[in-house]
Protein backbone atom coordinates (compact mmCIF):
# COMPACT_ATOMS: atom_id res chain seq x y z
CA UNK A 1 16.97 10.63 -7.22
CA UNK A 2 15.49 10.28 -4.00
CA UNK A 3 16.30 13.87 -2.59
CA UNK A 4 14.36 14.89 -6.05
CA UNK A 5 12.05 12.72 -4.75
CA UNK A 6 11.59 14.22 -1.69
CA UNK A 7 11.55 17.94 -3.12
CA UNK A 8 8.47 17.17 -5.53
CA UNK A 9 5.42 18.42 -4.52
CA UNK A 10 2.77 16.22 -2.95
CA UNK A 11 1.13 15.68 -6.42
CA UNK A 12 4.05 14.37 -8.29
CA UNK A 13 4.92 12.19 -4.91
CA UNK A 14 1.35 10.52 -4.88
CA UNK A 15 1.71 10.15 -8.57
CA UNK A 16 5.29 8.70 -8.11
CA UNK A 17 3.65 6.49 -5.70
CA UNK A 18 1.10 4.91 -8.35
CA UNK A 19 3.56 3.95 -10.53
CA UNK A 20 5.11 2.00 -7.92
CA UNK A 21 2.06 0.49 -6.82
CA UNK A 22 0.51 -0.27 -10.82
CA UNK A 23 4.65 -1.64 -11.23
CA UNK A 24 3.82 -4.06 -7.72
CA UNK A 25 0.31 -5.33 -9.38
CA UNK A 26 1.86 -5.98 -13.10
CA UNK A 27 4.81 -7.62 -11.57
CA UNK A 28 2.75 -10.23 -8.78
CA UNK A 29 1.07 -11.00 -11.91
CA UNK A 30 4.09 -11.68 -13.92
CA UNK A 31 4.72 -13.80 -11.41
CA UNK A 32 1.57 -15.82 -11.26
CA UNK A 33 1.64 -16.50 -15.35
CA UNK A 34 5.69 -17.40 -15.29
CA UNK A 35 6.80 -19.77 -12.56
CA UNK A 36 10.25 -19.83 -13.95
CA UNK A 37 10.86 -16.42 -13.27
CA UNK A 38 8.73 -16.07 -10.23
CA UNK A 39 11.76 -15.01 -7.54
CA UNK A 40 12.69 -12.31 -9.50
CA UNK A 41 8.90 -10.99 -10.06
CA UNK A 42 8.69 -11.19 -6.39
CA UNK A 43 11.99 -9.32 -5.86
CA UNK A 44 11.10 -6.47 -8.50
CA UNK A 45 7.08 -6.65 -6.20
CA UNK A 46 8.64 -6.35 -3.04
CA UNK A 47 10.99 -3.43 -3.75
CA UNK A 48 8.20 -1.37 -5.25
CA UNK A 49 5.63 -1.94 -2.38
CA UNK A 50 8.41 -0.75 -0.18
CA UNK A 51 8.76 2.51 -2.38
CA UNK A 52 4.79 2.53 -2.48
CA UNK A 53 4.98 2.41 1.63
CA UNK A 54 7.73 4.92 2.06
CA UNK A 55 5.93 7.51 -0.31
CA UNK A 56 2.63 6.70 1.75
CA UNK A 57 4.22 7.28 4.84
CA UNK A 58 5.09 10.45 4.09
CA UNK A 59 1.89 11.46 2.13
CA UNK A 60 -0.33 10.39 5.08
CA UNK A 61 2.05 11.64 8.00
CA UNK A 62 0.05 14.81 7.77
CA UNK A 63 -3.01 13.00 8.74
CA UNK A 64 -1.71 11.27 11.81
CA UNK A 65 1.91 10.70 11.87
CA UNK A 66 1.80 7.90 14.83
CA UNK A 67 -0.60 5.81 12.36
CA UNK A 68 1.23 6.55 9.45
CA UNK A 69 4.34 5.02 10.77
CA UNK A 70 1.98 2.10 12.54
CA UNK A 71 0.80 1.85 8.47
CA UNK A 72 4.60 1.76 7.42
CA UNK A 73 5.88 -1.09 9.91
CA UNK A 74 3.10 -3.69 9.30
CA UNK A 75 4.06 -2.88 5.36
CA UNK A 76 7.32 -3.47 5.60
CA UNK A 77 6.84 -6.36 7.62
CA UNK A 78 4.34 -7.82 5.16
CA UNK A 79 7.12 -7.22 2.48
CA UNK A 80 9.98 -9.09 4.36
CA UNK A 81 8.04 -11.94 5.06
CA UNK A 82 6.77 -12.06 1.56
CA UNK A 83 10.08 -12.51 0.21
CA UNK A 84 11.17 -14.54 2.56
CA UNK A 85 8.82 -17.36 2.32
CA UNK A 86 10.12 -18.61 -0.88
CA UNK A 87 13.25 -19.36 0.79
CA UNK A 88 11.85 -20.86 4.15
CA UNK A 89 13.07 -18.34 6.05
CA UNK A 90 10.40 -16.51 7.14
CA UNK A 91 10.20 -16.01 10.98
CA UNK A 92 6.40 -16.51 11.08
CA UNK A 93 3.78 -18.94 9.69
CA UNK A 94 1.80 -16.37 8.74
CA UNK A 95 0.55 -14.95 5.09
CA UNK A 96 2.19 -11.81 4.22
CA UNK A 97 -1.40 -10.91 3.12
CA UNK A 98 -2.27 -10.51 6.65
CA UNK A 99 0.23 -7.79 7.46
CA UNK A 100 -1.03 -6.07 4.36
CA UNK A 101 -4.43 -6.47 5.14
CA UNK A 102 -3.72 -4.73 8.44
CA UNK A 103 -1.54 -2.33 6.41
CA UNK A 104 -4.82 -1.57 3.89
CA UNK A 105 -7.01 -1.29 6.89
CA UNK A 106 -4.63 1.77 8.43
CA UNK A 107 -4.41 3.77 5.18
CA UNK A 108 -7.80 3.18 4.60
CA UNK A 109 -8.80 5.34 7.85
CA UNK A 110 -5.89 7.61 6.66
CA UNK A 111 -7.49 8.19 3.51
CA UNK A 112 -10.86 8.61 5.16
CA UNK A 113 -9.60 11.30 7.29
CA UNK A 114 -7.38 13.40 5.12
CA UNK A 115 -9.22 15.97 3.11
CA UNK A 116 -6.86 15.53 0.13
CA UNK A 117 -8.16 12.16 -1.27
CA UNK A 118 -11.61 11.24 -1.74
CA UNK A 119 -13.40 9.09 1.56
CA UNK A 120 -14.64 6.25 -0.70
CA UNK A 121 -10.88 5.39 -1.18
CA UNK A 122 -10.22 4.81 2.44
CA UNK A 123 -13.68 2.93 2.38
CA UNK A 124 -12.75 0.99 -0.61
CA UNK A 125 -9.38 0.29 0.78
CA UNK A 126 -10.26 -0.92 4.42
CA UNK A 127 -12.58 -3.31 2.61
CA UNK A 128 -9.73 -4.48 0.30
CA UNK A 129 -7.58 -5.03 4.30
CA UNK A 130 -10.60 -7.00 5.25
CA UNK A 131 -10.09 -9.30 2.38
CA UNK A 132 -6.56 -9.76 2.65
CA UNK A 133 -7.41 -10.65 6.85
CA UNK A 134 -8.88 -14.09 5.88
CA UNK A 135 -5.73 -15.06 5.11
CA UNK A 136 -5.27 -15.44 8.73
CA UNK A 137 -6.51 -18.67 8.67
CA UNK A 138 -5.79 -20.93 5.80
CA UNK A 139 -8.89 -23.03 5.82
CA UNK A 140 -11.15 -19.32 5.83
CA UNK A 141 -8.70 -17.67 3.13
CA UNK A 142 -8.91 -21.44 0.77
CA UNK A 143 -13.00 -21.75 1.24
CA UNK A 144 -13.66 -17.73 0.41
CA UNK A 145 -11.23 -17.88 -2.96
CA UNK A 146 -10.75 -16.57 -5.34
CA UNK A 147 -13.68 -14.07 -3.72
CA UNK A 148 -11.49 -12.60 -1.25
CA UNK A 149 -9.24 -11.33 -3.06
CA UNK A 150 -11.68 -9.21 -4.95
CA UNK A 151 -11.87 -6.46 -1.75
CA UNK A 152 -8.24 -5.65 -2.31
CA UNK A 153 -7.68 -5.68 -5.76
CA UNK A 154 -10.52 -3.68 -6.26
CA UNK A 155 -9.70 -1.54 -3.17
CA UNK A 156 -5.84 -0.82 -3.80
CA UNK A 157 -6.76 -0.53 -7.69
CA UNK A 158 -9.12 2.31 -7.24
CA UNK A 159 -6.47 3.88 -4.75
CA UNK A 160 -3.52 3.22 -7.98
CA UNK A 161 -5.79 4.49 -10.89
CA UNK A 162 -6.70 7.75 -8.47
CA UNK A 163 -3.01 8.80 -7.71
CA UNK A 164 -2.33 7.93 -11.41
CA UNK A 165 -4.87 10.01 -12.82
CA UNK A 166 -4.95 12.65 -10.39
CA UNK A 167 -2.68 12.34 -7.70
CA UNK A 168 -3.43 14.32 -4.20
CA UNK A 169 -5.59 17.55 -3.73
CA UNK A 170 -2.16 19.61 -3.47
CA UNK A 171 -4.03 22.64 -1.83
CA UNK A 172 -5.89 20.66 0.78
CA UNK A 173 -2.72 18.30 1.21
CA UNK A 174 -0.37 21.65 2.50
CA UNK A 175 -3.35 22.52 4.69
CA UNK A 176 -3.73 19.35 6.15
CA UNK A 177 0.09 19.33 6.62
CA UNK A 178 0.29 22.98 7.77
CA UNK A 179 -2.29 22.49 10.44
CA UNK A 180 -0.60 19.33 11.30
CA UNK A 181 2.62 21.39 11.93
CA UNK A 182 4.55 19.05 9.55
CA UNK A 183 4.94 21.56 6.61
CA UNK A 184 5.65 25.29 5.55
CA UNK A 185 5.69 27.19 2.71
């Protein structure tokens, strides 16, 4: 499946991609409404944000492949602490939502600079990492909610429903990727 994966066109990848990502915002809120079943929501979360950050990584490497990976790492970072802080393992004392909102912040200039999305997604979604940054402090993240988290719902939902609906600019995408040296026909 993944070597199918890999062989779709950037299109069907992108669109692949907001499945994953609509599957990681239906199942954090699964696991807001049911406690009881709230490690397994979290499991089923983390595994598709990871899918959602592998796709991305290769959808934006065309862009800037050094950022793209720098994207990637704080993601996956994000995603082990996040499911390791229900166990108190985690080897920081930080909010996962930080490394995301560092995470958002990077695609968002991705998005801004690739010519196969539209620039008020990378706005929308650097906006949506600079909501998830007040969780660097506790005190700032509990005195802005539930107001910060608007930026990043709204940010990453506008990215989801886009590569949903319509996925990547295919054309521009092999372009982008041609000129970057990181494609042929």
């Amino acid at each position: 499946m993944i070597e199918r994966i890999a062989e779709a066109s950037p299109r069907l990848r992108a669109r692949i991609a907001g499945v994953f990502y609509l599957l990681t915002f239906v199942t954090g809120i699964f696991s807001l409404v049911f406690v009881s079943d709230r490690l397994i929501a979290n499991f089923i979360a983390t595994a598709c944000y990871i899918a959602v950050t592998l796709l991305f990584y290769d959808l934006f490497k065309p862009v800037n492949s050094r950022r793209s990976l720098q994207a990637a790492l704080f993601s996956l970072v994000g995603c082990a602490i996040g499911a390791l802080t229900p166990f108190h393992l985690a080897p920081f004392h930080i909010n996962s939502l930080v490394f995301f909102g560092v995470y958002c912040l990077l695609i968002g200039c991705l998005i801004f600079r690739s010519t196969f999305l539209p620039r008020i997604l990378g706005v929308l979604m650097a906006i949506g990492g600079l909501g998830w940054l007040t969780f660097v402090s506790p005190q700032l993240a509990e005195y802005l909610s539930p107001y910060n988290f608007a930026p990043g719902i709204v940010g990453e939902g506008a990215l989801t429903f886009w590569l949903l609906v319509a996925g990547v600019n295919e054309q521009r995408w092999k372009e982008q990727a041609t000129a970057a040296g990181s494609w042929t026909n």
